[in-house]
N, C-alpha and C. Protein backbone atom coordinates (compact mmCIF):
# COMPACT_ATOMS: atom_id res chain seq x y z
N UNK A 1 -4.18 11.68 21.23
CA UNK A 1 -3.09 11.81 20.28
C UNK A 1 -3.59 11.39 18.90
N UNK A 2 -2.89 12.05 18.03
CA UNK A 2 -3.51 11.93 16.37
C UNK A 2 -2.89 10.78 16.16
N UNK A 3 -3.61 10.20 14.72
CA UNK A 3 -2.58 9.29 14.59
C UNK A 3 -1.89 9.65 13.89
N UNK A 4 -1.25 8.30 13.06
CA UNK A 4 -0.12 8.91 11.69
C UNK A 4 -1.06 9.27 10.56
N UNK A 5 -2.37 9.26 10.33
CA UNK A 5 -2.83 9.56 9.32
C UNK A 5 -3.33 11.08 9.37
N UNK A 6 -4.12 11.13 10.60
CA UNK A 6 -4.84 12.12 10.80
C UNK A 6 -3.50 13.19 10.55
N UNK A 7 -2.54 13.28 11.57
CA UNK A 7 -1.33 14.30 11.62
C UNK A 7 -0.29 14.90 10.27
N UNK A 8 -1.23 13.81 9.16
CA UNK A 8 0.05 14.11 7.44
C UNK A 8 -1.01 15.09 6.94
N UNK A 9 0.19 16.22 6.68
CA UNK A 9 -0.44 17.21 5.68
C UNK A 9 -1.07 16.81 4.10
N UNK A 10 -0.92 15.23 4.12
CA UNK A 10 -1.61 14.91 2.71
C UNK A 10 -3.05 13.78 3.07
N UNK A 11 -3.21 13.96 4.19
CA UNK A 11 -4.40 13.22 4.44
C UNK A 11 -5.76 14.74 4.79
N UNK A 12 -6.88 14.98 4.15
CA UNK A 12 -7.43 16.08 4.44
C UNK A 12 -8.23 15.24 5.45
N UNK A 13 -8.85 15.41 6.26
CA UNK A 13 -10.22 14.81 6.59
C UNK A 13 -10.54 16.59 6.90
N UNK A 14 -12.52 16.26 7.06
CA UNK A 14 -13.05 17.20 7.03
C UNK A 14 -13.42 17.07 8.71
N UNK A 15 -14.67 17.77 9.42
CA UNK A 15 -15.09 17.94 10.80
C UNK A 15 -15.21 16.67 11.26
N UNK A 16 -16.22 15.73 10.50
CA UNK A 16 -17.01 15.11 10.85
C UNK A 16 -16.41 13.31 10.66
N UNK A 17 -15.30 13.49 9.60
CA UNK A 17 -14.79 12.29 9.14
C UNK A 17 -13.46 11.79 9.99
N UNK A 18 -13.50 10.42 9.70
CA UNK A 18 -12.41 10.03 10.77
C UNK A 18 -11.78 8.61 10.39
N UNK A 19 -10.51 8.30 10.59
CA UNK A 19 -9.91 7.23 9.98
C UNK A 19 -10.74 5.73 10.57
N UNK A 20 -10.70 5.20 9.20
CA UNK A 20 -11.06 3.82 9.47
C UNK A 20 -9.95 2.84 9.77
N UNK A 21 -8.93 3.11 8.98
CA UNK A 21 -7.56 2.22 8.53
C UNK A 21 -6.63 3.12 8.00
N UNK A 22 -5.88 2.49 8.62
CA UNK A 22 -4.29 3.06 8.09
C UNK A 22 -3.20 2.44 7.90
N UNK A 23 -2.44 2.47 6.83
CA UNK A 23 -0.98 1.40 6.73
C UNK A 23 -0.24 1.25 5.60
N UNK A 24 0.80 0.60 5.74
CA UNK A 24 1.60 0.67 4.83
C UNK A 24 1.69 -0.59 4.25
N UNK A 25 2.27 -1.17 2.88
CA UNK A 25 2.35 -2.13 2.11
C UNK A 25 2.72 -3.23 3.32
N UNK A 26 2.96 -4.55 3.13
CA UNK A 26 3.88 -5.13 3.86
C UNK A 26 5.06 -5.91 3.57
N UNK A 27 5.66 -5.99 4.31
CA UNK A 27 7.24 -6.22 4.03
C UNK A 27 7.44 -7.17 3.37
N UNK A 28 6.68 -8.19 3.57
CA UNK A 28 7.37 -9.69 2.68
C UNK A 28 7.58 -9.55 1.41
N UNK A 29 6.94 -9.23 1.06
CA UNK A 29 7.02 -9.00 -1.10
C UNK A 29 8.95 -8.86 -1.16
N UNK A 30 9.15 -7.54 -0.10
CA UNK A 30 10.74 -7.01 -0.08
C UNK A 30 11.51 -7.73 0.56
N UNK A 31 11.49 -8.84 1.13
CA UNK A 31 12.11 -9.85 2.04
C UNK A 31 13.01 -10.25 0.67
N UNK A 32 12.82 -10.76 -0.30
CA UNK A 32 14.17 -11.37 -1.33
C UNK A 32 14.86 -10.48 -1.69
N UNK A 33 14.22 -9.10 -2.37
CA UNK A 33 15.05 -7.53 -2.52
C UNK A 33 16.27 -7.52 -1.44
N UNK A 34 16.07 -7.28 -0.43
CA UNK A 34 16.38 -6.75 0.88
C UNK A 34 17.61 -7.81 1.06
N UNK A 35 16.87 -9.46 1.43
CA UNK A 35 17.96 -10.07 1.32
C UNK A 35 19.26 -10.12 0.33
N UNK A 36 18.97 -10.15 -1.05
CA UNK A 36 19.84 -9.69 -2.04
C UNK A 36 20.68 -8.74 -2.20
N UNK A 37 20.42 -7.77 -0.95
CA UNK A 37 21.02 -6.37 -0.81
C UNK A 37 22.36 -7.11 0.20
N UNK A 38 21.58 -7.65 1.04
CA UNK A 38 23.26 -8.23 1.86
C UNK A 38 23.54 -8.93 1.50
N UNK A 39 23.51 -9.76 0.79
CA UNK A 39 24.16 -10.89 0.05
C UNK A 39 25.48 -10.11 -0.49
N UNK A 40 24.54 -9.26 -1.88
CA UNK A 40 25.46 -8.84 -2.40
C UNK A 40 26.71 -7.57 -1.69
N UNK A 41 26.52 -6.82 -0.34
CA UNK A 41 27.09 -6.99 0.92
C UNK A 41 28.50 -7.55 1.13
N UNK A 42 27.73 -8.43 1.51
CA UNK A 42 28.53 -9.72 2.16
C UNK A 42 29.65 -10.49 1.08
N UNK A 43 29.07 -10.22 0.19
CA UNK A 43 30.23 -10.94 -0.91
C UNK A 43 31.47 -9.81 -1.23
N UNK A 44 30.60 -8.48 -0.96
CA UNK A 44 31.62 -7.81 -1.68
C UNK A 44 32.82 -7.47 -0.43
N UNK A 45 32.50 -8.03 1.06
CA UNK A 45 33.32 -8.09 1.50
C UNK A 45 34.62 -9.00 2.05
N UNK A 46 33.56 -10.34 1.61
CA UNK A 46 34.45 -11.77 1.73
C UNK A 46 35.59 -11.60 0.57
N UNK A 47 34.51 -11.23 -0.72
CA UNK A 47 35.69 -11.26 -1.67
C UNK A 47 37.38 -10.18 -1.61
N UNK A 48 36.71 -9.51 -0.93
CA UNK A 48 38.22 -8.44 -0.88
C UNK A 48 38.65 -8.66 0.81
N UNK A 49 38.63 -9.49 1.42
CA UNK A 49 39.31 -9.97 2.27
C UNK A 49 39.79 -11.63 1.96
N UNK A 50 38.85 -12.44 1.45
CA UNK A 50 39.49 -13.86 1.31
C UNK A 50 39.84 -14.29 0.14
N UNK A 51 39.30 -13.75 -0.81
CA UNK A 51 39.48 -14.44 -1.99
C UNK A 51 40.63 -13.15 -2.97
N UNK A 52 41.79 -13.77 -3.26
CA UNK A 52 42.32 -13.32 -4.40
C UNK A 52 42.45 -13.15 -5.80
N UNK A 53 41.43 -12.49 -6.45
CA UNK A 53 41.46 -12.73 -8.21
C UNK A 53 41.94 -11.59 -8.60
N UNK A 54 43.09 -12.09 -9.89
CA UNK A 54 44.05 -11.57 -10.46
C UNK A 54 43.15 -10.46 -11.29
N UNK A 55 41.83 -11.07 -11.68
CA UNK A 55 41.24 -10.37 -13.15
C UNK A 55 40.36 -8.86 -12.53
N UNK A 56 40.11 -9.14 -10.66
CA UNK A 56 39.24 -8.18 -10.13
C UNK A 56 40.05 -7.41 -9.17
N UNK A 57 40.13 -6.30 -9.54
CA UNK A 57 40.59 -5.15 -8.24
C UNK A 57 40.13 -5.31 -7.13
N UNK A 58 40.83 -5.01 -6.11
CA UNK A 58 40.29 -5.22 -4.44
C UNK A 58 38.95 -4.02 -4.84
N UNK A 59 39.41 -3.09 -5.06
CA UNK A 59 38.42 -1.89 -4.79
C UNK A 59 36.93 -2.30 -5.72
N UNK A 60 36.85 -2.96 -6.68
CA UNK A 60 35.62 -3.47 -7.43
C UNK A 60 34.84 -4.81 -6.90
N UNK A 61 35.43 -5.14 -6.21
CA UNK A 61 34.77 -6.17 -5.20
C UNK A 61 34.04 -5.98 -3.91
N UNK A 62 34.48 -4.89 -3.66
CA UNK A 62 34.74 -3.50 -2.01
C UNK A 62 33.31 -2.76 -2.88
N UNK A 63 32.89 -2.35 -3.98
CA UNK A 63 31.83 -1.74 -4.80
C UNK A 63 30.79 -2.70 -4.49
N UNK A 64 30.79 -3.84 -4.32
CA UNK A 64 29.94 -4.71 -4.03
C UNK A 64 28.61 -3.83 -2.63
N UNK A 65 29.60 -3.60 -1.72
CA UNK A 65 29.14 -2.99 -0.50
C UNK A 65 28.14 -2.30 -0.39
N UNK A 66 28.41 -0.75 -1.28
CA UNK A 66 27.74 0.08 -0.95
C UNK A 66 26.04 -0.31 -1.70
N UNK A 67 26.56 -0.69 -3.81
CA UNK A 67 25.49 -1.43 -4.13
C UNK A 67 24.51 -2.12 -3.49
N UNK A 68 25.40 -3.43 -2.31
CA UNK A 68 24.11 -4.03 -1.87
C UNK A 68 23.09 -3.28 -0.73
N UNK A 69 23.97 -2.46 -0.28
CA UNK A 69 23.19 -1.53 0.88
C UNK A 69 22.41 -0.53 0.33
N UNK A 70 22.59 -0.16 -1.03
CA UNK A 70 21.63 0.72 -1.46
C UNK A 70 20.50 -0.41 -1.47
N UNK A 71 20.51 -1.42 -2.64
CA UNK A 71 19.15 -2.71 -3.14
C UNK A 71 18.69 -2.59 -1.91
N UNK A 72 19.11 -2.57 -0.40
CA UNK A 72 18.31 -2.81 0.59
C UNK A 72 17.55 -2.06 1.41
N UNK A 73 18.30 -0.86 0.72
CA UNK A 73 17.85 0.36 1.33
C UNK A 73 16.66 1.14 0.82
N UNK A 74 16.70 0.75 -0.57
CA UNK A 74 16.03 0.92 -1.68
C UNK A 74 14.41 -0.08 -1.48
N UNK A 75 14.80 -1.12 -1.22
CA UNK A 75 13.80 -1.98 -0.96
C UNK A 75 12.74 -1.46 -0.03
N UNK A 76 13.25 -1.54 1.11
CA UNK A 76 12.77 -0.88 2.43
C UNK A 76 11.95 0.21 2.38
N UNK A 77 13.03 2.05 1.84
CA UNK A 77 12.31 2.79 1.82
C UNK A 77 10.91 2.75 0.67
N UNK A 78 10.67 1.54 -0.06
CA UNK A 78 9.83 2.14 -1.15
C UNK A 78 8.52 1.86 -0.53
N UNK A 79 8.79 0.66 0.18
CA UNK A 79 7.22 0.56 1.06
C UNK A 79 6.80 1.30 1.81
N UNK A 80 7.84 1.59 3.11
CA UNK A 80 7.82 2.43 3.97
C UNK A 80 7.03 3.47 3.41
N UNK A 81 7.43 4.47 2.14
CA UNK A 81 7.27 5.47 1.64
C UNK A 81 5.83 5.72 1.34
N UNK A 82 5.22 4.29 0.65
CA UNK A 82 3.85 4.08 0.72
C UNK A 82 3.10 4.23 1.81
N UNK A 83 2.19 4.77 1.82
CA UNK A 83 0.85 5.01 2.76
C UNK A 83 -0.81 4.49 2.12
N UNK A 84 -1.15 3.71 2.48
CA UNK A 84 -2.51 3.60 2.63
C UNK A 84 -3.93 4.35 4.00
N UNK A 85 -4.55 5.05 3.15
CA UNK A 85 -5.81 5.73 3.93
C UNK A 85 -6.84 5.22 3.85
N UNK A 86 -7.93 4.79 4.66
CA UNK A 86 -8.98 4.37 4.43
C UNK A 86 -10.16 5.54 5.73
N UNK A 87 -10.53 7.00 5.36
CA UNK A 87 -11.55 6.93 6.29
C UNK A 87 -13.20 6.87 6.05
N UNK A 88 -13.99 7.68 6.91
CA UNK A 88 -15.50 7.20 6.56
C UNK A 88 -15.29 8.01 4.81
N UNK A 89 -15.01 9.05 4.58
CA UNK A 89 -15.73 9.77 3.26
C UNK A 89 -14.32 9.41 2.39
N UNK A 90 -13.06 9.05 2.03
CA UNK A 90 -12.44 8.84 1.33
C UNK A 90 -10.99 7.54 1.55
N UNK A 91 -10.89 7.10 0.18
CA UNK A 91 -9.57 6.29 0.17
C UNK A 91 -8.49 7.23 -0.41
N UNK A 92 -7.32 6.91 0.49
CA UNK A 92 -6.33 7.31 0.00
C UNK A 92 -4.97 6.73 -0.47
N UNK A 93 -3.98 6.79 -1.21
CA UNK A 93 -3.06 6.62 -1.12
C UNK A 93 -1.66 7.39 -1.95
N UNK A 94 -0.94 7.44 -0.90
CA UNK A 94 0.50 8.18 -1.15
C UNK A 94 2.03 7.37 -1.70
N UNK A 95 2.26 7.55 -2.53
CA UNK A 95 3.48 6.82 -2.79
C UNK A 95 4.45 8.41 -3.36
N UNK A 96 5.95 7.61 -3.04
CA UNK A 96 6.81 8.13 -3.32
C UNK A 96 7.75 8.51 -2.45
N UNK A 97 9.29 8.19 -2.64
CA UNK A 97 10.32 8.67 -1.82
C UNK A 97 10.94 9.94 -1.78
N UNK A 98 10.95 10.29 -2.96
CA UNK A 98 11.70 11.16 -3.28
C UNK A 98 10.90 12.47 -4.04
N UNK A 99 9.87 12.26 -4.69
CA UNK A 99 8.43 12.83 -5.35
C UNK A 99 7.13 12.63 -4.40
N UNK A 100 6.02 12.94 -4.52
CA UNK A 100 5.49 12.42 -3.71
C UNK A 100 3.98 12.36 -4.27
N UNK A 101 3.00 11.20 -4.73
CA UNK A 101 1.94 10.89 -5.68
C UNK A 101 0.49 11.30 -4.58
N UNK A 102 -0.16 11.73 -4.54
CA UNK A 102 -1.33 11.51 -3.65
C UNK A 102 -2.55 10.74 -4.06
N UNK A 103 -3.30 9.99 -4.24
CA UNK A 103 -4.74 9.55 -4.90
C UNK A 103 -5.26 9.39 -4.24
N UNK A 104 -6.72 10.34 -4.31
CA UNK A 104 -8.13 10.40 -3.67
C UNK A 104 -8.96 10.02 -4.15
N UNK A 105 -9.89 8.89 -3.99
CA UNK A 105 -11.21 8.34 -4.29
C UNK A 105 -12.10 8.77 -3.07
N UNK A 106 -13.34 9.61 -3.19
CA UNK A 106 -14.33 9.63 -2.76
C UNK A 106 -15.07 8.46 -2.74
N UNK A 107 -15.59 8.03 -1.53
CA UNK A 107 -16.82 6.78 -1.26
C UNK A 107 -17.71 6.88 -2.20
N UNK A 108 -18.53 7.87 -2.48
CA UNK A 108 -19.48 8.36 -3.45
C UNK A 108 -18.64 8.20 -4.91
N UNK A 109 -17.75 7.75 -4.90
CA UNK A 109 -17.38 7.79 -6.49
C UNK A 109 -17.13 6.17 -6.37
N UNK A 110 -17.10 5.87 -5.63
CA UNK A 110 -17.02 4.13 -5.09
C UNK A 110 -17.94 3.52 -6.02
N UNK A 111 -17.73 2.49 -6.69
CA UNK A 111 -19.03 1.62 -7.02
C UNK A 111 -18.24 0.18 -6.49
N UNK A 112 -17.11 -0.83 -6.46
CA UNK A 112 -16.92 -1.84 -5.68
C UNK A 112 -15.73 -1.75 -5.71
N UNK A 113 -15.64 -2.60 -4.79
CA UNK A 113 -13.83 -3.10 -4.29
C UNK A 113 -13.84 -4.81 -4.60
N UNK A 114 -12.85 -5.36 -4.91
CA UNK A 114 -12.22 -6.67 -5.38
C UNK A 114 -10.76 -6.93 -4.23
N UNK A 115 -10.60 -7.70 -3.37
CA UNK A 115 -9.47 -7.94 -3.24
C UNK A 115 -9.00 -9.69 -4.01
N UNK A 116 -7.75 -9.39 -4.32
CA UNK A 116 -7.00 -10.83 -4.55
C UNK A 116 -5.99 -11.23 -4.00
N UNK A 117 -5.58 -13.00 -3.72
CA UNK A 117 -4.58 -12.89 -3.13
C UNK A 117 -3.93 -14.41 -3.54
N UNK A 118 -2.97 -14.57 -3.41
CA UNK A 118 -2.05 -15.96 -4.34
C UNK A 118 -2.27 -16.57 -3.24
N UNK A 119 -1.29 -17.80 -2.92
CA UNK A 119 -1.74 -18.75 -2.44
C UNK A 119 -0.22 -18.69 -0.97
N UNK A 120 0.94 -17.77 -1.96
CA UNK A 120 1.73 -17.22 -1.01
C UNK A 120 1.23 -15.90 -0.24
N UNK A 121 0.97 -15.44 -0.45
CA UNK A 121 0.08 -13.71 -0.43
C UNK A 121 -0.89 -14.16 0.96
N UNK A 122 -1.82 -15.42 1.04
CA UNK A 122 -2.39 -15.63 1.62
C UNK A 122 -2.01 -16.24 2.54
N UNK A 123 -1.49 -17.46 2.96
CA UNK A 123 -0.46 -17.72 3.97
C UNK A 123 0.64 -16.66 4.72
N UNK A 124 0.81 -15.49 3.80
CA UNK A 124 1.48 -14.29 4.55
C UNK A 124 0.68 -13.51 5.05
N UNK A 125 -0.37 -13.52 4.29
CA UNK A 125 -1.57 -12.29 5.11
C UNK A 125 -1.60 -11.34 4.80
N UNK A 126 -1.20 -11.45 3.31
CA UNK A 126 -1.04 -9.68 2.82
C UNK A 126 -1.87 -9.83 0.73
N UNK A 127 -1.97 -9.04 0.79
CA UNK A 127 -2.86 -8.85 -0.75
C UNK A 127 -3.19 -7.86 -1.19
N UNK A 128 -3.80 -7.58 -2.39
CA UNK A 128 -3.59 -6.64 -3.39
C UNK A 128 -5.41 -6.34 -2.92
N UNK A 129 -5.88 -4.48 -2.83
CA UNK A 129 -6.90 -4.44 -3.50
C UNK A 129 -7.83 -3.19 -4.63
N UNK A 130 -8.44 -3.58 -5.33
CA UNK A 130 -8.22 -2.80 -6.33
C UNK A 130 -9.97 -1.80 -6.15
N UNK A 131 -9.99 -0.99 -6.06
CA UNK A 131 -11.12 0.09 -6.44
C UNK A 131 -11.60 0.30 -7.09
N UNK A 132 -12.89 0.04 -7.98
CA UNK A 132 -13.30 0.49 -8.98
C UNK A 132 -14.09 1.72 -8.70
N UNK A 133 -14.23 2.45 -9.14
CA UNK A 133 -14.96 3.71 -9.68
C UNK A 133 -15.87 4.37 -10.49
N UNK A 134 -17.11 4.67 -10.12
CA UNK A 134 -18.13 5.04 -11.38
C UNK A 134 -17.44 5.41 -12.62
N UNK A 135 -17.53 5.75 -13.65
CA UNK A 135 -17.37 6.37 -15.04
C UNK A 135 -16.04 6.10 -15.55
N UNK A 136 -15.15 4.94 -14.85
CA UNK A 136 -13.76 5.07 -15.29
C UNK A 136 -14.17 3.80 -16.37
N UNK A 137 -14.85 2.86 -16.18
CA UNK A 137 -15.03 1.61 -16.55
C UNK A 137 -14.02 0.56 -15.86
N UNK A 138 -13.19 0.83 -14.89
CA UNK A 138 -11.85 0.18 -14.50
C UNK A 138 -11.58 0.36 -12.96
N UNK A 139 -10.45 -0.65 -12.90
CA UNK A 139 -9.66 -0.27 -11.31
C UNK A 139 -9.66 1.22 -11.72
N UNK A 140 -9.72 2.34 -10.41
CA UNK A 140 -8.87 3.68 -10.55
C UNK A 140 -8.07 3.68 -9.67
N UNK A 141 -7.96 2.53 -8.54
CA UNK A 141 -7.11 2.41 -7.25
C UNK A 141 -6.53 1.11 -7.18
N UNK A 142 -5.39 0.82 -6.97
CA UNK A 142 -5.06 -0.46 -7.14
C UNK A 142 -4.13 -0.71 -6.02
N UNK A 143 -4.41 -0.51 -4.89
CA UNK A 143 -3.77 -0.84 -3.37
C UNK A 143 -2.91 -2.31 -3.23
N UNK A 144 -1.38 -2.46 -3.57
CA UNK A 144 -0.52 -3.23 -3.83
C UNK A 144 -0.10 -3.73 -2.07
N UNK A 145 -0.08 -5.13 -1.67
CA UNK A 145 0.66 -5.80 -0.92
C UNK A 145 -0.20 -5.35 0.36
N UNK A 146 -1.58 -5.01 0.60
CA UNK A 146 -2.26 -4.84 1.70
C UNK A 146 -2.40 -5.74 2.88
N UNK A 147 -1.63 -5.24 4.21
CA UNK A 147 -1.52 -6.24 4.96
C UNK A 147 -3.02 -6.71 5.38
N UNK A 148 -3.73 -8.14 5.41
CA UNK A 148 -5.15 -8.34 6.03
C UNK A 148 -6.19 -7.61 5.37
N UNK A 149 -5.77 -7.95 3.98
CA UNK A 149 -6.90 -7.19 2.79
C UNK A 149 -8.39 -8.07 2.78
N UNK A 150 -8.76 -8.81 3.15
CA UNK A 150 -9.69 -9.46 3.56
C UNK A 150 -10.31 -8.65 4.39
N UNK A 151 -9.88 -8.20 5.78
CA UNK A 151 -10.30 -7.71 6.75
C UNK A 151 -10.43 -5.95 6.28
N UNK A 152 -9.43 -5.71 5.31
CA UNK A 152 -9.74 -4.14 5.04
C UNK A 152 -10.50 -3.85 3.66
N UNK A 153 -10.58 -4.85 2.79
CA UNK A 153 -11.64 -4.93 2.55
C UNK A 153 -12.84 -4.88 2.45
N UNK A 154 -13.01 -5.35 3.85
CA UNK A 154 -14.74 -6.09 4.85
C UNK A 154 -15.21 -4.48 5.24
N UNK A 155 -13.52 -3.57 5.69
CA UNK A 155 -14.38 -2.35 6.58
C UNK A 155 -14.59 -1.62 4.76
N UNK A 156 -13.72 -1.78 3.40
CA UNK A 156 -14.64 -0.50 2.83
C UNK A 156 -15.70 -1.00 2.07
N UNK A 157 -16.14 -2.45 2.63
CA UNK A 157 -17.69 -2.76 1.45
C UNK A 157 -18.61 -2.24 2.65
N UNK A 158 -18.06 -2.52 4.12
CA UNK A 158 -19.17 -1.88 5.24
C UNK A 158 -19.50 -0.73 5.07
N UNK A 159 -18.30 0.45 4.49
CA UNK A 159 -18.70 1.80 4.64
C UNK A 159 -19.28 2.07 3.47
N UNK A 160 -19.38 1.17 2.03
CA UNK A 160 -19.67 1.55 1.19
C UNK A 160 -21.22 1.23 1.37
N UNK A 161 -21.75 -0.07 2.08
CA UNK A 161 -22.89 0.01 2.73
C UNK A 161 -23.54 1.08 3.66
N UNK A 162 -23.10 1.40 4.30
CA UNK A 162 -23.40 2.92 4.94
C UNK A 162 -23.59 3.80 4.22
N UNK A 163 -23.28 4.33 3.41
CA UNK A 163 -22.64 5.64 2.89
C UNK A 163 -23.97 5.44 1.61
N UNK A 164 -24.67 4.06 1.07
CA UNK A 164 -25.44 3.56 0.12
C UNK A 164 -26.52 4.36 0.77
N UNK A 165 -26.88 3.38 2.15
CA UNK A 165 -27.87 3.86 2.85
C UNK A 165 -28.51 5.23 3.20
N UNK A 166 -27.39 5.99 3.81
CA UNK A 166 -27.29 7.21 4.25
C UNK A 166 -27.46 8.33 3.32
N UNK A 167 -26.96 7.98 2.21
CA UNK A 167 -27.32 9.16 0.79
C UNK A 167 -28.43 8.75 -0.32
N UNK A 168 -29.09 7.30 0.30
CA UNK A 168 -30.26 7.40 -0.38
C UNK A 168 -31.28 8.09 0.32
N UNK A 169 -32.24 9.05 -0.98
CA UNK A 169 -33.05 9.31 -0.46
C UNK A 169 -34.74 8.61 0.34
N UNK A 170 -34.59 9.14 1.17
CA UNK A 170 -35.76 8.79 2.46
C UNK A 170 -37.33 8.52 1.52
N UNK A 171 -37.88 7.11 1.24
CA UNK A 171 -38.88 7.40 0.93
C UNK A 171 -40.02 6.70 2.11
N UNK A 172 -41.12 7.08 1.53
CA UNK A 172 -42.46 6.26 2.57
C UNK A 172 -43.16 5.22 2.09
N UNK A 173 -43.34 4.88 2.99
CA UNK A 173 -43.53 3.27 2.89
C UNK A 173 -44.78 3.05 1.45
N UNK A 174 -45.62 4.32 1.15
CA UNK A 174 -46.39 3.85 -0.25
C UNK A 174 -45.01 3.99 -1.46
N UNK A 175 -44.08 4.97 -1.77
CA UNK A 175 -43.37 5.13 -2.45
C UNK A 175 -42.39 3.55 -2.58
N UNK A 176 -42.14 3.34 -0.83
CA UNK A 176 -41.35 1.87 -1.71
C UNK A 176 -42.32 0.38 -1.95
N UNK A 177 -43.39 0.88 -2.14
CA UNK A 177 -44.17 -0.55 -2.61
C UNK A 177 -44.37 -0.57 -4.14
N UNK A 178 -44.16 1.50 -4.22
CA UNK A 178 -44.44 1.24 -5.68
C UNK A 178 -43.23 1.19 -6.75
N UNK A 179 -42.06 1.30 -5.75
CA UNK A 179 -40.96 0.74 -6.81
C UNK A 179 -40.68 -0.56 -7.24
């Protein structure tokens, strides 16, 4: 069975290539969003059942509802919506709910990866990591809220080690004494 990466019409792989990693942002960042969504919920239904104010319409308190269920809904789908790709010949990533963004970095256009992570970020297990790219001078990829970015990390400096190896050219042993 494919996975979820291999099976999206926005992931290409070619014959020979094959997923390393796959995933989506992770949830905690949206844990206060989300909560804030029922809060504001929950108020808008206490208030138009328990509480009586002269200055607020039942029905503008009852507005509370749908608002907070969007913030939460809103929260939710934006990660969800995100996709992270990692296979042997490219990084990917997809954002968007409603539009939909694709970004492809080739390995070969790879020159390093950086991950960072706060001190909450790290106790959660999730972190940011960013791509740099020959000729941009800069991040060109900036992979937001990566669950175990340490560990996904580790696999694209491995493949970027591979991929070093494998497309340098083959010399003999007088050629590398005289470099």
């Amino acid at each position: 069975m494919a996975s979820a990466a291999e099976s999206s019409e926005w992931v290409h792989l070619t014959g020979d290539e094959r997923v390393l990693w796959a995933g989506t942002p992770s949830l905690y960042p949206a844990i206060p969003t989300i909560a804030l969504g029922f809060v504001l919920s929950f108020l808008g239904v206490w208030l138009y059942r328990d509480v009586s104010l002269p200055l607020v319409p039942a029905w503008a308190a009852l507005a509370l509802v749908p608002v907070g269920a969007l913030v939460a809904v809103w929260a939710y789908l934006s990660r969800w919506s995100t996709r992270y790709v990692f296979t042997t010949k490219t990084v990917y990533e997809k954002r968007g709910l409603l539009s939909r963004t694709v970004t492809q970095v080739r390995f070969d256009r790879v020159q390093n990866t950086a991950f960072e992570q706060s001190l909450v970020e790290r106790s959660l297990s999730y972190g940011d990591i960013d791509v740099y790219t020959a000729g941009t001078g800069g991040v060109n990829l900036s992979l937001r809220d990566v669950p175990d970015p340490k560990r996904v990390n580790a696999l694209v400096t491995t493949r970027l080690g591979e991929a070093a190896r494998t497309d340098r050219p083959h010399r003999s042993a007088d050629e590398q004494l005289t470099v």
